[in-house]
N, C-alpha and C. Protein backbone atom coordinates (compact mmCIF):
# COMPACT_ATOMS: atom_id res chain seq x y z
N UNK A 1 82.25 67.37 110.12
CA UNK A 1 81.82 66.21 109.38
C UNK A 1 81.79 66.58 107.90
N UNK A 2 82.25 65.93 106.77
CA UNK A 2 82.32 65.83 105.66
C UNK A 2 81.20 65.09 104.76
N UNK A 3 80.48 65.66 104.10
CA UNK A 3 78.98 64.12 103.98
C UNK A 3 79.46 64.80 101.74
N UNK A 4 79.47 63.86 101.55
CA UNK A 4 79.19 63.75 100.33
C UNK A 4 77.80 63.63 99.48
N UNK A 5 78.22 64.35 98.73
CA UNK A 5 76.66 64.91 98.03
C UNK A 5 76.43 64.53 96.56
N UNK A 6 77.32 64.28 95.89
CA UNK A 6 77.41 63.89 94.41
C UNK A 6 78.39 63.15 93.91
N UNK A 7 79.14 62.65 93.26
CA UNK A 7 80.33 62.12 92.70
C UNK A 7 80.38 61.71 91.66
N UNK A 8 81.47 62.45 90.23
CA UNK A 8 81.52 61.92 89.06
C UNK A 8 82.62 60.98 89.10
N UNK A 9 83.43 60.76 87.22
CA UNK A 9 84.91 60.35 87.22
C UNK A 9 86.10 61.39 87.79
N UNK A 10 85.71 62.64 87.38
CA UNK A 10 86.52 63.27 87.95
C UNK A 10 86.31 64.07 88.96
N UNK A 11 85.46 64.18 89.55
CA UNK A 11 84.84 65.55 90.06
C UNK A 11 84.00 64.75 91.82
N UNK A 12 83.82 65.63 92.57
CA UNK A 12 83.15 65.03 93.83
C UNK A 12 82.64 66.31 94.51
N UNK A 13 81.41 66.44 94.97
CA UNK A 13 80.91 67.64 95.55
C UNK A 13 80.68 67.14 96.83
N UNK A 14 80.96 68.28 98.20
CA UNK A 14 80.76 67.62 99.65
C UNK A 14 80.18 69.13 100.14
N UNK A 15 79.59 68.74 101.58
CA UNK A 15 79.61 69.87 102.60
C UNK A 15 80.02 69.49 103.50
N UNK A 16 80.77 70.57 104.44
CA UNK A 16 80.74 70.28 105.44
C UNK A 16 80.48 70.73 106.88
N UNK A 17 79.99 70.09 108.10
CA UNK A 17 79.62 70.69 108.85
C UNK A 17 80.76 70.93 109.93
N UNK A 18 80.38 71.94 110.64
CA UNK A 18 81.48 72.09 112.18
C UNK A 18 80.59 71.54 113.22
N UNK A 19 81.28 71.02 114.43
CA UNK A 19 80.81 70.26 115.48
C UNK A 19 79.84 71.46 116.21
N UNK A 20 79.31 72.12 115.98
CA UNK A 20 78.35 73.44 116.38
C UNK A 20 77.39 73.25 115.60
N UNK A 21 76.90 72.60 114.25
CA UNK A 21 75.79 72.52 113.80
C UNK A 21 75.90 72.84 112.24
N UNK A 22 76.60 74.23 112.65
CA UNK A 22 76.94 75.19 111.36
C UNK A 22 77.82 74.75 110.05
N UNK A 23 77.44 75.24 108.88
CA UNK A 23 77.66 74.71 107.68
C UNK A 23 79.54 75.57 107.39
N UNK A 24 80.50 74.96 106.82
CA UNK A 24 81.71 75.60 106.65
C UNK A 24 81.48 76.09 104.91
N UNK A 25 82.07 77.29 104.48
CA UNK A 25 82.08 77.33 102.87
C UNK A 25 83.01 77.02 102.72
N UNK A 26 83.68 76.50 103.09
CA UNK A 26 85.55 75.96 102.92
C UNK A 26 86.15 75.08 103.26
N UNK A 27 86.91 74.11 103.12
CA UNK A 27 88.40 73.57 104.09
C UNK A 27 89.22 73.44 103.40
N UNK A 28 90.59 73.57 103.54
CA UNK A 28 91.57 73.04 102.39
C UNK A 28 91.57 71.50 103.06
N UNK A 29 91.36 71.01 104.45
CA UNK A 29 91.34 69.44 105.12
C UNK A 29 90.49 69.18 104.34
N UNK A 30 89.10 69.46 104.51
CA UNK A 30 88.17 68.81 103.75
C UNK A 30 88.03 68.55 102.37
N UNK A 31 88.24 69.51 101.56
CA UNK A 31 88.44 69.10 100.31
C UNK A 31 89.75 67.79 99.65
N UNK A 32 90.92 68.58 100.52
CA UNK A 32 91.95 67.54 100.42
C UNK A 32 91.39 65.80 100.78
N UNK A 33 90.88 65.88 101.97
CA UNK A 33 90.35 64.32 102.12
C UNK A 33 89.52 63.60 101.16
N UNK A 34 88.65 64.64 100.47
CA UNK A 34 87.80 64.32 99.37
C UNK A 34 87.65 63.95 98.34
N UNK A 35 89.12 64.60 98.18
CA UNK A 35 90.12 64.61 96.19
C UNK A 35 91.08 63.06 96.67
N UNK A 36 91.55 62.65 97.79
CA UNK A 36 92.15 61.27 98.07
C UNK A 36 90.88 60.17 98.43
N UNK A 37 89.99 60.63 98.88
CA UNK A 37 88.99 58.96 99.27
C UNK A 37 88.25 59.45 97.60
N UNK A 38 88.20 60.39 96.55
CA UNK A 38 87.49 60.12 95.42
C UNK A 38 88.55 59.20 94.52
N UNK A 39 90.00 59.03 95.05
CA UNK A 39 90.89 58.04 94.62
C UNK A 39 91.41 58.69 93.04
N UNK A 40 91.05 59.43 92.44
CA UNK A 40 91.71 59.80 91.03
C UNK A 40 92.85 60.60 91.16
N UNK A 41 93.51 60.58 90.18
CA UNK A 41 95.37 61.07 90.26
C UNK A 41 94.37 62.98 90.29
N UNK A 42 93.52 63.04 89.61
CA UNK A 42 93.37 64.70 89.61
C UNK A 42 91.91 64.78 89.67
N UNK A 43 91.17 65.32 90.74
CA UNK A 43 90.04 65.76 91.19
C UNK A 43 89.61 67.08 91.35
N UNK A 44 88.34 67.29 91.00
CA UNK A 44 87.70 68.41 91.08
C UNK A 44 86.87 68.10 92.26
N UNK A 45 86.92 68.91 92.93
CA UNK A 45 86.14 68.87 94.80
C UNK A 45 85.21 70.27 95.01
N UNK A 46 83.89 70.14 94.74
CA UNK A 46 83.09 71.19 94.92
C UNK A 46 82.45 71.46 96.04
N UNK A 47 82.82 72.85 96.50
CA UNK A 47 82.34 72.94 98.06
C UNK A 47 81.58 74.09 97.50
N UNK A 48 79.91 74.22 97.65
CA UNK A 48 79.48 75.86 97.68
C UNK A 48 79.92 75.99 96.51
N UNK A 49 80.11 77.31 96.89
CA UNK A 49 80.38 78.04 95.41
C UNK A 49 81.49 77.79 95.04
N UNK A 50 82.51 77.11 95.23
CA UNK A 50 84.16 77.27 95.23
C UNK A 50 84.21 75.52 94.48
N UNK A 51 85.04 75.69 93.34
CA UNK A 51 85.83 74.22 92.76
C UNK A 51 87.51 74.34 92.54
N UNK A 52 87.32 73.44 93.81
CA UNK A 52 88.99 73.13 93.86
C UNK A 52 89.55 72.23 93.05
N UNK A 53 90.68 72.42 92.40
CA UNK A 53 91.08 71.55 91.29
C UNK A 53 92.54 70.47 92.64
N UNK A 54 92.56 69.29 92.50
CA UNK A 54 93.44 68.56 93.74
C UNK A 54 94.15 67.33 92.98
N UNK A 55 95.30 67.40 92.76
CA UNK A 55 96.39 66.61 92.16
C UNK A 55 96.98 65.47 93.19
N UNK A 56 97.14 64.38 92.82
CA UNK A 56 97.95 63.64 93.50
C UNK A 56 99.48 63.64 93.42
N UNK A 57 100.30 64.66 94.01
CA UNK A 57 101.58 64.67 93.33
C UNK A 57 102.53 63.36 93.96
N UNK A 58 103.72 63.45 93.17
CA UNK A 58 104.66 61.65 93.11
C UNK A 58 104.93 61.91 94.46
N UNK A 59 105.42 63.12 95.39
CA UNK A 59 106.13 62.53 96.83
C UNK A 59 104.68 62.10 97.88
N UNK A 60 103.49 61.66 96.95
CA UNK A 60 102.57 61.14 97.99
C UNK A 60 101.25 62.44 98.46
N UNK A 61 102.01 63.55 98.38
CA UNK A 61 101.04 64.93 99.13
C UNK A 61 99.36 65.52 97.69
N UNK A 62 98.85 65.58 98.72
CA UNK A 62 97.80 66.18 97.41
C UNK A 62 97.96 67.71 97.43
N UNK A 63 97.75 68.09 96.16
CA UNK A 63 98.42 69.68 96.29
C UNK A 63 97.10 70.38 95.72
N UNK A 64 96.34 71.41 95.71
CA UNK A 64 95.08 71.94 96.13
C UNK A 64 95.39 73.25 95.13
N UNK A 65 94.74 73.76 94.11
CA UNK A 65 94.50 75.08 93.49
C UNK A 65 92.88 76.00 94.21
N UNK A 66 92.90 76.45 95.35
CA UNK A 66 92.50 76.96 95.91
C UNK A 66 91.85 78.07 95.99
N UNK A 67 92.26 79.03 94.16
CA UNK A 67 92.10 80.10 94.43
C UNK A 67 92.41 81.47 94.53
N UNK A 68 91.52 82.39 94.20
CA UNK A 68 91.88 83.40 94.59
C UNK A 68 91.85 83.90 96.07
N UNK A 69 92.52 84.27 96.63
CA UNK A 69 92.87 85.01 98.20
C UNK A 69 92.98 86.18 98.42
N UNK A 70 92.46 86.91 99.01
CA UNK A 70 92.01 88.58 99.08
C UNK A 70 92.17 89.10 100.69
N UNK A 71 93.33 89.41 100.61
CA UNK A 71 94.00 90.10 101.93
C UNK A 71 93.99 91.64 102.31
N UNK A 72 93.15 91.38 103.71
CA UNK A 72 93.00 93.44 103.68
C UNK A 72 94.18 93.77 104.78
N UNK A 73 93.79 95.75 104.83
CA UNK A 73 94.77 95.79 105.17
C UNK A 73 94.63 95.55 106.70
N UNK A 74 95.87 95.60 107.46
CA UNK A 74 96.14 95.38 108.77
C UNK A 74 95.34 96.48 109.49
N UNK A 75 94.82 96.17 110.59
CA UNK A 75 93.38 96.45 111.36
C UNK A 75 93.87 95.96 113.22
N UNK A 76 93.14 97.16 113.72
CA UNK A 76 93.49 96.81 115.65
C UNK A 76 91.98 96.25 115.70
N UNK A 77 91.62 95.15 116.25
CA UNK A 77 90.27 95.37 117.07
C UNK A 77 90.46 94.26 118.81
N UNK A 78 89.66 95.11 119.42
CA UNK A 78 90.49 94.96 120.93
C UNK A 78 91.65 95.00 121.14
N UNK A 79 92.16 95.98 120.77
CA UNK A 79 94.26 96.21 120.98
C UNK A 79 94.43 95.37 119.93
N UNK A 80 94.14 94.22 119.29
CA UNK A 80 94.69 93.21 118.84
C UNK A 80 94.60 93.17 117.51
N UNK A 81 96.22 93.66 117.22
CA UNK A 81 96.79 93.59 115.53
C UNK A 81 96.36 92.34 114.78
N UNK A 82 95.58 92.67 113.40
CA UNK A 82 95.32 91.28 112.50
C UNK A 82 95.20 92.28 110.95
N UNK A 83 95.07 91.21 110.53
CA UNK A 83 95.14 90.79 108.98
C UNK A 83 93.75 89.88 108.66
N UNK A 84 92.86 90.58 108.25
CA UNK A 84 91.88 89.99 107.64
C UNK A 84 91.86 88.94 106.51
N UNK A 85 91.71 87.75 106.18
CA UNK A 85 92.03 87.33 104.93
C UNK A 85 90.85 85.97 104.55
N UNK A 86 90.53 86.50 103.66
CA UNK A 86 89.26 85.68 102.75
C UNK A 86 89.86 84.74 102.12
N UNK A 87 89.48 83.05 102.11
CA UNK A 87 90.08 82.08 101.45
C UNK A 87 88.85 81.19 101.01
N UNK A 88 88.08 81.83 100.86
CA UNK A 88 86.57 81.07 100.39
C UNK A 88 86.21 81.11 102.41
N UNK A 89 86.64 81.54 102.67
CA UNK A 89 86.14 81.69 104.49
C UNK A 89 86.89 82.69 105.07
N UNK A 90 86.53 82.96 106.17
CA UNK A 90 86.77 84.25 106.46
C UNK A 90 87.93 83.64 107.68
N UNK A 91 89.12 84.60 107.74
CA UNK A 91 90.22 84.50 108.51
C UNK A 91 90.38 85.34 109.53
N UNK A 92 91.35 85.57 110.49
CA UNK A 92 91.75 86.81 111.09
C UNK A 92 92.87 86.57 111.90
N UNK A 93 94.19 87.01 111.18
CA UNK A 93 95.34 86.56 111.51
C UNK A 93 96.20 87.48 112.56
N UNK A 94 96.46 87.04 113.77
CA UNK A 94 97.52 87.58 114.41
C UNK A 94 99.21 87.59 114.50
N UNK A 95 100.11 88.11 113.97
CA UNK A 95 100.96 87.40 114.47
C UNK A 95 101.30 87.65 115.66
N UNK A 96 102.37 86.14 116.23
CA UNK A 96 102.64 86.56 117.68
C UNK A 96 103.17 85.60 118.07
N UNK A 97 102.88 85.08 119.24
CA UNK A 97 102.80 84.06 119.84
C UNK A 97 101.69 82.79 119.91
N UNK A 98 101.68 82.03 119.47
CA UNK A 98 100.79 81.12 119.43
C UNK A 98 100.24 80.37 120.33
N UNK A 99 100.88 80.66 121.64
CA UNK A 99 100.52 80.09 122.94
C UNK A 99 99.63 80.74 123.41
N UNK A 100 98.98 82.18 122.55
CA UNK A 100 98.08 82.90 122.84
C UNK A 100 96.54 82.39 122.33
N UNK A 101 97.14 81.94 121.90
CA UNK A 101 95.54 81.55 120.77
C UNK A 101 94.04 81.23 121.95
N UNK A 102 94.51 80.31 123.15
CA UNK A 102 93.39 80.38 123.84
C UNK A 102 92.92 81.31 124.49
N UNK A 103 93.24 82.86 124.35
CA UNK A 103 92.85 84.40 124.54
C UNK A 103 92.52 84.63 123.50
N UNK A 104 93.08 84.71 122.37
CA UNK A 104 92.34 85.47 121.20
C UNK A 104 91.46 84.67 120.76
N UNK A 105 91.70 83.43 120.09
CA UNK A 105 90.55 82.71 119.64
C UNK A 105 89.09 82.93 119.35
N UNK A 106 88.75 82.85 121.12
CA UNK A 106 87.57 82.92 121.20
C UNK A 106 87.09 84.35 121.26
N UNK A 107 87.77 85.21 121.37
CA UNK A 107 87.48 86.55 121.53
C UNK A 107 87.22 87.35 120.02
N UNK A 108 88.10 86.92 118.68
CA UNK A 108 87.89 87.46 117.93
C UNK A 108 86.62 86.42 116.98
N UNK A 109 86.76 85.26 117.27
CA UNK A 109 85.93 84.60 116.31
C UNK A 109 84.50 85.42 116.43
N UNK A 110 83.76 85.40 117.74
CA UNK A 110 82.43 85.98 117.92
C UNK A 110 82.42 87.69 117.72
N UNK A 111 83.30 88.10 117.46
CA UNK A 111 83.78 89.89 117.72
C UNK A 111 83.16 90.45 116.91
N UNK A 112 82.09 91.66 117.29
CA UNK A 112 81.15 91.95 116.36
C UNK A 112 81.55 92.94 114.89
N UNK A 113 82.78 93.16 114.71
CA UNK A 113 84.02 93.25 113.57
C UNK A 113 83.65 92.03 112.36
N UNK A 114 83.24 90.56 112.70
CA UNK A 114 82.88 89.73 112.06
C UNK A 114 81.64 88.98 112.19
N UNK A 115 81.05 89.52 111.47
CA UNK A 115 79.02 88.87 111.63
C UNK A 115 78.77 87.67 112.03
N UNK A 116 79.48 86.98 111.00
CA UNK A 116 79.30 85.82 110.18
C UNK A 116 80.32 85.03 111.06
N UNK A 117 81.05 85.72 112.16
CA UNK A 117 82.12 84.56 112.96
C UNK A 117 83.60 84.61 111.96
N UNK A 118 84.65 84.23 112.68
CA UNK A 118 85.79 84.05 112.05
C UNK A 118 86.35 82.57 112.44
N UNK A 119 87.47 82.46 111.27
CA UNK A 119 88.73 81.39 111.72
C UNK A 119 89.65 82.79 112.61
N UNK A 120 90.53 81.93 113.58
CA UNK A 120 91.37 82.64 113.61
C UNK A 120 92.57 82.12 114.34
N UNK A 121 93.78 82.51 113.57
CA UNK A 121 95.37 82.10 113.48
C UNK A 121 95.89 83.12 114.40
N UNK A 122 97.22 82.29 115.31
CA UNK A 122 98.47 83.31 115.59
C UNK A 122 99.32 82.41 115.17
N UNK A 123 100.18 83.23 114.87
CA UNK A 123 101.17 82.99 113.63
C UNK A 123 102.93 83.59 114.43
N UNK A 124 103.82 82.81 114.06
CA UNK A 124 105.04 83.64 114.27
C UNK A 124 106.16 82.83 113.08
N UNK A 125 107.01 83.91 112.52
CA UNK A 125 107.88 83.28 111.59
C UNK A 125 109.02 82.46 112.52
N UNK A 126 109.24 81.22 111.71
CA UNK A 126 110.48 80.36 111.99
C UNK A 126 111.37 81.27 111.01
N UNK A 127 113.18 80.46 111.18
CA UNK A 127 113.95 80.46 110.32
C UNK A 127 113.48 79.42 108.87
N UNK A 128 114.10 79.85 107.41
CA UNK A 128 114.29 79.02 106.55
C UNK A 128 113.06 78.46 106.24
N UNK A 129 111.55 79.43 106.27
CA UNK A 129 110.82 79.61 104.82
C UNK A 129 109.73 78.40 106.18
N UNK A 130 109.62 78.55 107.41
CA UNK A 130 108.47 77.74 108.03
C UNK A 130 108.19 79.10 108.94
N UNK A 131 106.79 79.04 109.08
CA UNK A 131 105.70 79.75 110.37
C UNK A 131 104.62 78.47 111.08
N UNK A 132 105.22 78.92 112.11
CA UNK A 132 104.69 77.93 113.22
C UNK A 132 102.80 78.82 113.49
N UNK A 133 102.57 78.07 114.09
CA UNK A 133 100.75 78.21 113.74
C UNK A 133 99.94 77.69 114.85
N UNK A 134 98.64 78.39 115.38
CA UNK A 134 97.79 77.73 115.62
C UNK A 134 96.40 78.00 115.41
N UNK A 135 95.18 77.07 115.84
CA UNK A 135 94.22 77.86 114.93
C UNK A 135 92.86 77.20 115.57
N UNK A 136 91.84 78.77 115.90
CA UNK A 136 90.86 78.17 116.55
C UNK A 136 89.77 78.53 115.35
N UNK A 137 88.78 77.23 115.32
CA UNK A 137 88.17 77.59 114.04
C UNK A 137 86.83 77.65 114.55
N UNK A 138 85.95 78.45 113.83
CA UNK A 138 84.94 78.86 113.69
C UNK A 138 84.18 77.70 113.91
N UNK A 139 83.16 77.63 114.65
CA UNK A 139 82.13 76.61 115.01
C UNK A 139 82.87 75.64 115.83
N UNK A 140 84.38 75.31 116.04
CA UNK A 140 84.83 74.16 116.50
C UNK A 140 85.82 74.70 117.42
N UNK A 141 86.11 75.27 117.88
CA UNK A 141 87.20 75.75 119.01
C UNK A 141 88.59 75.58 118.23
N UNK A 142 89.94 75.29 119.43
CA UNK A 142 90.95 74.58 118.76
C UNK A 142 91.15 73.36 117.69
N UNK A 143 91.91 73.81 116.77
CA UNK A 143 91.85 72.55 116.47
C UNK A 143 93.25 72.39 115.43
N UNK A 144 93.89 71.13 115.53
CA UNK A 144 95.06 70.58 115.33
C UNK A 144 95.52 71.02 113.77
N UNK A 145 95.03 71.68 113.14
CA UNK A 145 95.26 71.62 111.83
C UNK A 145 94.44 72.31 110.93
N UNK A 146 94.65 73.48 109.82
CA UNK A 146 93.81 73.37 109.34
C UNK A 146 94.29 74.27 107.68
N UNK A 147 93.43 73.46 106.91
CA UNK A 147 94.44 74.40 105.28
C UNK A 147 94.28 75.71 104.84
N UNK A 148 92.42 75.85 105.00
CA UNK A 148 92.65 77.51 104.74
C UNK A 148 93.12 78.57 105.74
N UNK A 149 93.62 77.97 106.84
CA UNK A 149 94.69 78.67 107.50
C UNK A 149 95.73 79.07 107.22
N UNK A 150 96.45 77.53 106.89
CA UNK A 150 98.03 78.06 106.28
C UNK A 150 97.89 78.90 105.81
N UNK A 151 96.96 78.77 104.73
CA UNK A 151 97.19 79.52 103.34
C UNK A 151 97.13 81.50 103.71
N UNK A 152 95.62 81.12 105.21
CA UNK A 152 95.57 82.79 105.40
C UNK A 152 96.66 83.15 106.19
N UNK A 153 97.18 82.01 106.84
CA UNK A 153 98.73 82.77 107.59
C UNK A 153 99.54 83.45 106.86
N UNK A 154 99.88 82.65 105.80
CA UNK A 154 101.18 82.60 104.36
C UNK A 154 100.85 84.11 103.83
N UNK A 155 99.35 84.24 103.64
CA UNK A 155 99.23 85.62 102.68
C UNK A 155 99.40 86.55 103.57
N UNK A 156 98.59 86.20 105.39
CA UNK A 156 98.64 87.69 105.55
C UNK A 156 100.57 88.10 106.19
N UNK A 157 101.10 86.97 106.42
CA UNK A 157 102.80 87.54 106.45
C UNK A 157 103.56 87.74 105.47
N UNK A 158 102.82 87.19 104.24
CA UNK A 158 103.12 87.57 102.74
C UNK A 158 104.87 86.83 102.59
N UNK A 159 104.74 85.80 103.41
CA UNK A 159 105.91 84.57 103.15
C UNK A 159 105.35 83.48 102.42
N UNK A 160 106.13 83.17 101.34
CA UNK A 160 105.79 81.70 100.43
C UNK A 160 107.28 81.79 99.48
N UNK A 161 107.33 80.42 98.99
CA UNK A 161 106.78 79.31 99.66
C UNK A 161 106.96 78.97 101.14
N UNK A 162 106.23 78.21 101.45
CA UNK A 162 106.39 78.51 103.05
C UNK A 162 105.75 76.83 103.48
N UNK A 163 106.48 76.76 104.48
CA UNK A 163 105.73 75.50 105.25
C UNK A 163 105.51 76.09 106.27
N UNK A 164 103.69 75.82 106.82
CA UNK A 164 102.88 75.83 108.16
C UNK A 164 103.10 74.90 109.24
N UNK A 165 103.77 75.04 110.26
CA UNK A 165 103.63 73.92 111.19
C UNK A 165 102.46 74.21 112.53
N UNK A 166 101.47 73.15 111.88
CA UNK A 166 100.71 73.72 113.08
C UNK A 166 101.19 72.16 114.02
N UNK A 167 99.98 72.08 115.23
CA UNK A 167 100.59 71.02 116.23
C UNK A 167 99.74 69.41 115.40
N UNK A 168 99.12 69.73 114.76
CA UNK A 168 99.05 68.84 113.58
C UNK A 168 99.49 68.09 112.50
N UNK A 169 100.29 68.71 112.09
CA UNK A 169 101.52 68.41 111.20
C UNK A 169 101.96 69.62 110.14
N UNK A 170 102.48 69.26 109.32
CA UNK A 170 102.77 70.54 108.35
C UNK A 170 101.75 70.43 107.08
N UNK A 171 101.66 71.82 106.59
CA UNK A 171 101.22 71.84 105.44
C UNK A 171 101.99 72.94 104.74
N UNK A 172 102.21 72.46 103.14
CA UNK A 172 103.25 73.83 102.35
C UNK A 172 102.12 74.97 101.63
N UNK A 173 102.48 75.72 101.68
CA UNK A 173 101.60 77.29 100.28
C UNK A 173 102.62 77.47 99.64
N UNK A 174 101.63 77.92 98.65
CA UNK A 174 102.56 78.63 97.52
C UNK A 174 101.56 79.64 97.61
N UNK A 175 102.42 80.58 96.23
CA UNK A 175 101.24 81.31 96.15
C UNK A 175 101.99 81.02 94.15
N UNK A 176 100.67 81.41 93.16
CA UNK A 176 100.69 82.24 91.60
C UNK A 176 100.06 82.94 91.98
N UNK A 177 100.80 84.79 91.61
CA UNK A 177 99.79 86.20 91.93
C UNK A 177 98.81 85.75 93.04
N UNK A 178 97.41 85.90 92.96
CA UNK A 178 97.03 85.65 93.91
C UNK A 178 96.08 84.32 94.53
N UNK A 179 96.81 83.76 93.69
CA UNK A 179 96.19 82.04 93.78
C UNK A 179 96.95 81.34 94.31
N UNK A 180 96.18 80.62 95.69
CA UNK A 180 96.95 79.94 96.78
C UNK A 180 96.65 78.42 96.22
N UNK A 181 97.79 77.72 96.24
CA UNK A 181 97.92 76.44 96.37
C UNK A 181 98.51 75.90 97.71
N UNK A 182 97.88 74.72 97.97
CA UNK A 182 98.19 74.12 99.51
C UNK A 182 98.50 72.69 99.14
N UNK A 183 99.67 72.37 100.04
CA UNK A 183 99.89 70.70 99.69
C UNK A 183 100.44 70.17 100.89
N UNK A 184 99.12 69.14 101.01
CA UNK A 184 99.41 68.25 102.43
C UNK A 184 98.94 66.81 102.37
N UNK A 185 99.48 65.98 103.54
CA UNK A 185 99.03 64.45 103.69
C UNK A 185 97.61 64.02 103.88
N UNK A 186 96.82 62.92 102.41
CA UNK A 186 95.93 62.20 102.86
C UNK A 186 95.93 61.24 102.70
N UNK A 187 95.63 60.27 103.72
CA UNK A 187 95.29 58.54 103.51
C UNK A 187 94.19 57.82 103.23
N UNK A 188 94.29 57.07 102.24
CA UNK A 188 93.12 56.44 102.15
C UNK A 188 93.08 55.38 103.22
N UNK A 189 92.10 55.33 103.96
CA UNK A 189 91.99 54.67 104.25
C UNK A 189 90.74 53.05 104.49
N UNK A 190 90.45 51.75 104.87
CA UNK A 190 89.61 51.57 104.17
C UNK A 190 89.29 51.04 102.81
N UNK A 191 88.17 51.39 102.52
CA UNK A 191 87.91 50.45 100.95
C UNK A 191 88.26 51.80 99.93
């Protein structure tokens, strides 16, 4: 759930919760939905400690300055190869097969490797600059989509630009040095 907490001309502050109770410090979804229903061509979206700067670009997509991203190094825990990666939330990327995700998922999110709980991605590269994706998130199980994923997929295979296809739809990363930008579909919908 997304609840709004403040709103200027340019600027909109939200939190949001996961269907578990628990508070998220992040979404690139959530913020993205936030910077399109605050309706301005360029929004500032404050989550926590983190202000995302969110553009309305001309082919329709809102495109997200996200940040700095801080990728460690590659790590086994339970046999299982990952990539740690901080995106204002905490990640833990496998690559592989993504049909795996309902084994790892739940196994690494609670894994006492991460206190505080994880997101966590399996990841495998396509041809021609796409990685297919899936992603069980912290407080919410599976779920169809999600931005500071891409973004921790993208860094920890260290492919960009890159389009994410999760079973949600796509979302693109970039990266500047180590500042992730994300650009995906929101609708207003409504008043």
């Amino acid at each position: 759930m997304l609840q709004i907490l403040d709103r200027g001309d340019d600027w909109v502050e939200i939190a949001i919760w996961n269907p578990d109770g628990s508070q998220a410090e992040m979404s690139g979804n959530g913020t993205r939905i936030a910077a399109r229903w605050h309706g301005g061509e360029v929004v500032t979206v404050r989550v926590g400690p983190r202000a995302v700067r969110a553009e309305l670009r001309e082919d329709g997509l809102v495109e997200q300055d996200l940040g700095e991203v801080t990728v460690s190094d590659p790590e086994e825990v339970e046999g299982i190869r990952l990539i740690a990666v901080d995106v204002g939330n905490p990640h833990a990327v496998v690559e592989g097969d993504p049909d795996d995700l309902s084994r790892i998922g739940p196994l690494l999110e609670v894994h006492p490797r991460f206190p505080q709980r994880t997101n966590v991605q399996v990841a495998r590269r396509l041809d021609h600059g796409e990685i297919e994706a899936r992603v069980w998130e912290r407080g919410a199980g599976e779920t169809a989509s999600s931005g500071t994923s891409a973004v921790a997929v993208a860094a920890a295979l260290g492919f960009h630009p890159v389009i994410v296809r999760f079973p949600g739809g796509p979302l693109e990363v970039r990266f500047v040095g180590r500042r992730a930008f994300l650009a995906g579909p929101a609708v207003r919908v409504g008043r």
